[in-house]
PDB file of N, CA and C in Angstrom:
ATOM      1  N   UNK A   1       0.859  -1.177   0.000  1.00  0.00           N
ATOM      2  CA  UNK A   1       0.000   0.000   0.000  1.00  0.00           C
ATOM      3  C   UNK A   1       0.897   1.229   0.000  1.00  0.00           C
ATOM      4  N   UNK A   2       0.595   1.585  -0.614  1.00  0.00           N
ATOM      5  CA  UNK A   2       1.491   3.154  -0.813  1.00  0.00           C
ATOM      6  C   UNK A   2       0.945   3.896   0.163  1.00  0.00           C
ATOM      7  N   UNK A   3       2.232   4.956   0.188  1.00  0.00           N
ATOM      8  CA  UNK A   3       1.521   6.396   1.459  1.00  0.00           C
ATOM      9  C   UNK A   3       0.684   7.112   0.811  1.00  0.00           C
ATOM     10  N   UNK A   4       0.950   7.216  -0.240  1.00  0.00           N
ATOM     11  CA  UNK A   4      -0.420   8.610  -0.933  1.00  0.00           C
ATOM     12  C   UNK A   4      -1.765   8.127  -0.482  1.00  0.00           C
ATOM     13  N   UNK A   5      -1.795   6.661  -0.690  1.00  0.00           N
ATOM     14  CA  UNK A   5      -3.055   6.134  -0.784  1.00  0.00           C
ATOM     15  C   UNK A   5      -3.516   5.842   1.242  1.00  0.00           C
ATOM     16  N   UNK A   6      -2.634   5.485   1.960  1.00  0.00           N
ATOM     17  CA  UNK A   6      -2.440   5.447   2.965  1.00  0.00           C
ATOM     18  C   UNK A   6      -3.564   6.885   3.590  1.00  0.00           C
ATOM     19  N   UNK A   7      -2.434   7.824   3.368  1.00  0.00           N
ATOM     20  CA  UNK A   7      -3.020   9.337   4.059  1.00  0.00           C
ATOM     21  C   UNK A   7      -4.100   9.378   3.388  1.00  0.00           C
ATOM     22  N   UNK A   8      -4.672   9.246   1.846  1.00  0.00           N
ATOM     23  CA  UNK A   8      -6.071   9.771   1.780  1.00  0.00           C
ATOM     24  C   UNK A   8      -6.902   9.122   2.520  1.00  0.00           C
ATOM     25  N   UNK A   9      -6.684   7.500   2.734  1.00  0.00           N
ATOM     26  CA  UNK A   9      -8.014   6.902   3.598  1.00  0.00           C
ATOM     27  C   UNK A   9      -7.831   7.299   4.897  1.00  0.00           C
ATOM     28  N   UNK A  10      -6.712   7.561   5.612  1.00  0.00           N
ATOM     29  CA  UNK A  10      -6.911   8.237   6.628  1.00  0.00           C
ATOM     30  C   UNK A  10      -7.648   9.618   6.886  1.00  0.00           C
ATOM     31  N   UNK A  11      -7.416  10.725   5.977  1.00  0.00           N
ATOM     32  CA  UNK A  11      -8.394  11.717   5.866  1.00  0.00           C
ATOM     33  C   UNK A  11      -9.519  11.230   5.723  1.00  0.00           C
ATOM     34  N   UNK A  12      -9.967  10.866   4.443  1.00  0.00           N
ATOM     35  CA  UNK A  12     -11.525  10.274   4.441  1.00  0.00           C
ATOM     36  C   UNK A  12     -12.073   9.659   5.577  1.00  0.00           C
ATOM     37  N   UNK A  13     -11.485   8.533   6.053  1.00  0.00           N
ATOM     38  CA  UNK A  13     -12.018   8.257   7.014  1.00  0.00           C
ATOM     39  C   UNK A  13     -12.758   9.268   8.009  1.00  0.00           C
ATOM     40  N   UNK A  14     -11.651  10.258   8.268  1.00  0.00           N
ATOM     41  CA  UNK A  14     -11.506  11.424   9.238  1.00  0.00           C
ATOM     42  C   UNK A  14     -12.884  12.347   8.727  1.00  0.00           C
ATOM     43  N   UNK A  15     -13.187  12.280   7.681  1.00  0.00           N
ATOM     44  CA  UNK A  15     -14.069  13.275   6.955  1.00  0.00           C
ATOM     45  C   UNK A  15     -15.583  12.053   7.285  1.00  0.00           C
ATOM     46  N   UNK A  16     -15.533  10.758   6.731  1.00  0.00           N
ATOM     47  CA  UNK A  16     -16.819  10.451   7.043  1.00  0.00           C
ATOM     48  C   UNK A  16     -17.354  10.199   8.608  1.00  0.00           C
ATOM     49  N   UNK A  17     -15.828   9.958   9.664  1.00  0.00           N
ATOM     50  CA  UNK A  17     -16.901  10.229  10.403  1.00  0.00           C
ATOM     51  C   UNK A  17     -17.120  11.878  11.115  1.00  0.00           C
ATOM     52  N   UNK A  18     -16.660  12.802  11.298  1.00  0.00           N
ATOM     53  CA  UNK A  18     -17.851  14.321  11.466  1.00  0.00           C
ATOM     54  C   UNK A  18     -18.512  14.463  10.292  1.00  0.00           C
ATOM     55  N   UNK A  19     -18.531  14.222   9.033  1.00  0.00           N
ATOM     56  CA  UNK A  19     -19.768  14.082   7.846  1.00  0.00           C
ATOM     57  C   UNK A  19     -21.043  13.776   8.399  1.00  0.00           C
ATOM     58  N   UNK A  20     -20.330  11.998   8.481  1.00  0.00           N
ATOM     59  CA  UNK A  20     -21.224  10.973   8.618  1.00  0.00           C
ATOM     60  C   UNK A  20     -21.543  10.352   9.629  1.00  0.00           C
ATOM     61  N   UNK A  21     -21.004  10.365  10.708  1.00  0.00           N
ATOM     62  CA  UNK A  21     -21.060  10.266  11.800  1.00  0.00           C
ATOM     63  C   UNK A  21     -20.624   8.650  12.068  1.00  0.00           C
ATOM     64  N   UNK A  22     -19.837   8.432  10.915  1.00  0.00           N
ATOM     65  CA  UNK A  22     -19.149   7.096  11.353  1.00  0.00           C
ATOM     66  C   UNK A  22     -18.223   6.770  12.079  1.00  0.00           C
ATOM     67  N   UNK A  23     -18.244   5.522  13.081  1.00  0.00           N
ATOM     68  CA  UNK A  23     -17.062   5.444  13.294  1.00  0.00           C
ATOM     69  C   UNK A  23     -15.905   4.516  12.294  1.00  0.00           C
ATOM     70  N   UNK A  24     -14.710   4.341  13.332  1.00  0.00           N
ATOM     71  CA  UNK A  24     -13.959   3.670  11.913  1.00  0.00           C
ATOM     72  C   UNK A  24     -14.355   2.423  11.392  1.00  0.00           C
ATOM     73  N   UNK A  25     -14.819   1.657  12.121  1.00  0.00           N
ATOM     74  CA  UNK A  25     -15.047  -0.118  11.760  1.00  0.00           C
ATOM     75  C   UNK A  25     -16.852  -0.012  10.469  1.00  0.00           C
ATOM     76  N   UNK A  26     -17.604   1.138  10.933  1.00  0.00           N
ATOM     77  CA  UNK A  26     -18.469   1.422   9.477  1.00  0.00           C
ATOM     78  C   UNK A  26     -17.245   2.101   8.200  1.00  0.00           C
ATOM     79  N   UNK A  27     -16.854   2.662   8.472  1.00  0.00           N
ATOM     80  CA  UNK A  27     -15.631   3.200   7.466  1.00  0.00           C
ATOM     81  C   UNK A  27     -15.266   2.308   6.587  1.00  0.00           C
ATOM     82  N   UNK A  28     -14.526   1.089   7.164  1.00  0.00           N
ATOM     83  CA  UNK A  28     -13.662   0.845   6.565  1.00  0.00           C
ATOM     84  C   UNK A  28     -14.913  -0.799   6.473  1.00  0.00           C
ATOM     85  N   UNK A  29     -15.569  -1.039   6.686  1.00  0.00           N
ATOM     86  CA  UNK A  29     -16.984  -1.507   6.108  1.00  0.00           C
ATOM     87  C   UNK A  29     -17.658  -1.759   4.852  1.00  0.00           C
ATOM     88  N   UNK A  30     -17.806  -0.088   4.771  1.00  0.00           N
ATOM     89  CA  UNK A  30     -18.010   0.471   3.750  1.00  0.00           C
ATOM     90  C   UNK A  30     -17.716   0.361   2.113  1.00  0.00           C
ATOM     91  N   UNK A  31     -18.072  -0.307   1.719  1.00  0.00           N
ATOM     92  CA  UNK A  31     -17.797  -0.599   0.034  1.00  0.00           C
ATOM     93  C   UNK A  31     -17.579   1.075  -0.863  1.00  0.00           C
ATOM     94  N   UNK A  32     -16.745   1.282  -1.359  1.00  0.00           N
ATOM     95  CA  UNK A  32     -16.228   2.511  -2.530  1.00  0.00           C
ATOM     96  C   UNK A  32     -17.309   3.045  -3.006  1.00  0.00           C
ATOM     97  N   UNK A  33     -18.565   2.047  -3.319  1.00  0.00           N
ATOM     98  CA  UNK A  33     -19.947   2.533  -4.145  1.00  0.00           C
ATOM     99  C   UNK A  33     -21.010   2.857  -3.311  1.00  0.00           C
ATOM    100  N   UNK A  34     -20.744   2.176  -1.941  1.00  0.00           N
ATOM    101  CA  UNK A  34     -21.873   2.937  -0.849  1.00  0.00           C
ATOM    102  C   UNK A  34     -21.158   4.029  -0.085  1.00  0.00           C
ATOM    103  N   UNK A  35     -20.237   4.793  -0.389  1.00  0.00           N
ATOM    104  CA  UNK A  35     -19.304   5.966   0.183  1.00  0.00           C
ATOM    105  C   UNK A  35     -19.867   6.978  -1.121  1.00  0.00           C
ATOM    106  N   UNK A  36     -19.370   6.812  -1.927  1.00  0.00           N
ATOM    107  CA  UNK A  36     -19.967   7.688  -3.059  1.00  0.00           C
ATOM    108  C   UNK A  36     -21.392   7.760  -3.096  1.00  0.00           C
ATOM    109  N   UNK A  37     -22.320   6.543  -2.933  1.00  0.00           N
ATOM    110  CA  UNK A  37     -23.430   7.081  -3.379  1.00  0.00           C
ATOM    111  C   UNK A  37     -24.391   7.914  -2.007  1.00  0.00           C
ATOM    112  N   UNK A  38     -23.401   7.467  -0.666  1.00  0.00           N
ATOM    113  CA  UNK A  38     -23.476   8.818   0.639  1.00  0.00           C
ATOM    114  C   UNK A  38     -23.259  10.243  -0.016  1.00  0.00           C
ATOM    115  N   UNK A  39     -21.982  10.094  -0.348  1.00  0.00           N
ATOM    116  CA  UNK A  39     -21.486  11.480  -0.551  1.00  0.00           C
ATOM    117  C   UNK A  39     -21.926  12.205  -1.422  1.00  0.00           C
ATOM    118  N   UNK A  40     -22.178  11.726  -2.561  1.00  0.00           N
ATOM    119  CA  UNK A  40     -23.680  11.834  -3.874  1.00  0.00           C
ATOM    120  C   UNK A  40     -24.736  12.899  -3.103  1.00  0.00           C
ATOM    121  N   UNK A  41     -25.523  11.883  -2.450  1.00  0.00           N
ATOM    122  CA  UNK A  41     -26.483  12.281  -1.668  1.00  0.00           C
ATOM    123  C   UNK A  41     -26.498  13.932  -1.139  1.00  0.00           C
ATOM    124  N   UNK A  42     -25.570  13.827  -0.541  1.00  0.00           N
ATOM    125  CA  UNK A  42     -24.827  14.698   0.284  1.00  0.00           C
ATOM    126  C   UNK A  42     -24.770  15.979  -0.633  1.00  0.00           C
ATOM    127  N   UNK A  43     -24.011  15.748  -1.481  1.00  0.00           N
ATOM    128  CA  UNK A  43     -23.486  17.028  -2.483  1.00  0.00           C
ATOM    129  C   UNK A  43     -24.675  17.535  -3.300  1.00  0.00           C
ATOM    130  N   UNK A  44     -25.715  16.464  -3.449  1.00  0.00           N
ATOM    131  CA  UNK A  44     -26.823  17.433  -4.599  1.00  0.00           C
ATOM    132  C   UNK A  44     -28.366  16.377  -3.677  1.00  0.00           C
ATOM    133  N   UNK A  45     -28.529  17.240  -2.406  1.00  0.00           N
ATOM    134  CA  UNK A  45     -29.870  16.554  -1.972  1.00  0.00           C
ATOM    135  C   UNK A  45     -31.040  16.222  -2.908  1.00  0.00           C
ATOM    136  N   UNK A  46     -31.136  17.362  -3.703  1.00  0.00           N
ATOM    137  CA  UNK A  46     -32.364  16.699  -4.705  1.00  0.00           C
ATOM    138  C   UNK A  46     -31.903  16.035  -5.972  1.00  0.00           C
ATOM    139  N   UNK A  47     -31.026  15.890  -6.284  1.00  0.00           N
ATOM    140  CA  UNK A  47     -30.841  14.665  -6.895  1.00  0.00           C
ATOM    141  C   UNK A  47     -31.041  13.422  -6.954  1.00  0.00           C
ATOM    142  N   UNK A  48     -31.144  12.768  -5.441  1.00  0.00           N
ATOM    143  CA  UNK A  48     -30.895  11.692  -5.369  1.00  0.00           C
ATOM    144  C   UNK A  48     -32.605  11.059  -6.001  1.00  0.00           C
ATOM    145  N   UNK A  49     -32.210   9.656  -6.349  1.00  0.00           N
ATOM    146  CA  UNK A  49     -33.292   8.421  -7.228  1.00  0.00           C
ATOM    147  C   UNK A  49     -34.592   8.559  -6.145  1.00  0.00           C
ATOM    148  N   UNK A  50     -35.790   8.347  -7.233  1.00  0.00           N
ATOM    149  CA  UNK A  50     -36.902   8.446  -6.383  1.00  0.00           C
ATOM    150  C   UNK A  50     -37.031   6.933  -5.835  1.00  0.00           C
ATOM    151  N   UNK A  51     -37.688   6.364  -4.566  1.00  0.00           N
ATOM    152  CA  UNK A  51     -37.708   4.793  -4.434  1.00  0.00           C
ATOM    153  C   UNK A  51     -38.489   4.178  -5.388  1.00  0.00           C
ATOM    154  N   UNK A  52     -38.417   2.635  -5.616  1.00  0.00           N
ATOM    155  CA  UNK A  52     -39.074   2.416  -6.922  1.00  0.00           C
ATOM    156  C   UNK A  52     -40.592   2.003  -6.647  1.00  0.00           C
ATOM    157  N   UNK A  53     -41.204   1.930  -7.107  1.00  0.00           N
ATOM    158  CA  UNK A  53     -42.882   1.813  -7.034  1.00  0.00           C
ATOM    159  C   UNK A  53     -43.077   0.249  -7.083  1.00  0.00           C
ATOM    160  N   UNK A  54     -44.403   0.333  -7.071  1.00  0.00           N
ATOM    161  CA  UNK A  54     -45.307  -0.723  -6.895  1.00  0.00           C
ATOM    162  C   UNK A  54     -44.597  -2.078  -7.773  1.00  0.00           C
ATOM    163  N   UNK A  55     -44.860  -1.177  -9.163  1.00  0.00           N
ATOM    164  CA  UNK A  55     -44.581  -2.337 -10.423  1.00  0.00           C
ATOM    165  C   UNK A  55     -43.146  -2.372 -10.395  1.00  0.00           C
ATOM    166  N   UNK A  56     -42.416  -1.565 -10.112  1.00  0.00           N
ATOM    167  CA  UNK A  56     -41.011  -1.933 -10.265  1.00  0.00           C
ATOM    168  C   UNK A  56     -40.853  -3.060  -9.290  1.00  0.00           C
ATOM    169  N   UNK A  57     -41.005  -2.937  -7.982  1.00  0.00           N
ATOM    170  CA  UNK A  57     -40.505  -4.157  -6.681  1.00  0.00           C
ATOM    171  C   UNK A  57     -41.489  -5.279  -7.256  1.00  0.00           C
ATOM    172  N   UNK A  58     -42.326  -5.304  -7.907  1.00  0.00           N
ATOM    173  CA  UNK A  58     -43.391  -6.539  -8.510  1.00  0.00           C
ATOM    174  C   UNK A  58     -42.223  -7.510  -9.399  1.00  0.00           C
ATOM    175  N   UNK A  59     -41.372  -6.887 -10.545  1.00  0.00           N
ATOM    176  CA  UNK A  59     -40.702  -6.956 -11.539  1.00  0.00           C
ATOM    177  C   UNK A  59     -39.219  -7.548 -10.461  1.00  0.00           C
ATOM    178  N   UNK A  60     -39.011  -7.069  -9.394  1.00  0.00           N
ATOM    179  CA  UNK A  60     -37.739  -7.167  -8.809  1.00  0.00           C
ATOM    180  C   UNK A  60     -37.895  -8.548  -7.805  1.00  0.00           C
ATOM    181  N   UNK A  61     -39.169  -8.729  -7.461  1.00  0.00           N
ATOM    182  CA  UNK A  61     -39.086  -9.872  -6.427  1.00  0.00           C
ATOM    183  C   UNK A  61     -39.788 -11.392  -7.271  1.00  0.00           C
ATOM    184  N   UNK A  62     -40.039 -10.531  -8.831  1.00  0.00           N
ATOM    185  CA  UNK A  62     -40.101 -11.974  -9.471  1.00  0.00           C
ATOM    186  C   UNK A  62     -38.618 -12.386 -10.013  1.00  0.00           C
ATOM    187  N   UNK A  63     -37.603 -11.258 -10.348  1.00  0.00           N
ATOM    188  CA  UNK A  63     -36.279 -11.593 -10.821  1.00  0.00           C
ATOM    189  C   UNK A  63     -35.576 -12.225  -9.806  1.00  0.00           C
ATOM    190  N   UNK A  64     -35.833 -11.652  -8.712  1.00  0.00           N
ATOM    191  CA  UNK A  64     -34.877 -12.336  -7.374  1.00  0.00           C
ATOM    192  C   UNK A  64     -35.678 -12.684  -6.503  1.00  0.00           C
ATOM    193  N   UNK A  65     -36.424 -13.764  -6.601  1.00  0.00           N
ATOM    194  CA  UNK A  65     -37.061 -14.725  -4.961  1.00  0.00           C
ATOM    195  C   UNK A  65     -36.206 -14.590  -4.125  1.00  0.00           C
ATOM    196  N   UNK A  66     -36.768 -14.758  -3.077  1.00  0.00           N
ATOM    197  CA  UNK A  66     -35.951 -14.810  -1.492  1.00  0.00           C
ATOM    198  C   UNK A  66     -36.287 -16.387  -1.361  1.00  0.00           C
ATOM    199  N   UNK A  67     -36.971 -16.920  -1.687  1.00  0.00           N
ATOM    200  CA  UNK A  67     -37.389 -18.207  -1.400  1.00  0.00           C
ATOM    201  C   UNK A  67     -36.707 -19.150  -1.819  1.00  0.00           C
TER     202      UNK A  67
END
């Protein structure tokens, strides 16, 4: 692991938790695509995806049974 890369996750870290109110063990938890799509959130509140409706979760729980 390199230092460049070293010190940024140490900042970040440092940044999500007073952001986010994480501590380190959610941090480092945390998958690259659920950090961004926080920080997403974050940067343009009305942006973010509307939840999906009726017919969409109809379409989603026939593609993926739990059963």
């Amino acid at each position: 692991m390199s230092d460049d890369f070293a010190a940024a996750a140490r900042r970040l870290a440092g940044v999500a938790g007073v952001a986010l109110g994480w501590r380190p063990a959610e941090f480092w938890a945390a998958t690259p695509a659920e950090l961004c799509a926080i920080v997403a959130v974050m940067l343009h509140p009305g942006g973010a995806a509307l939840p999906p409706d009726a017919g969409v979760l109809a379409q989603l729980m026939e593609a993926f049974p739990d059963g």
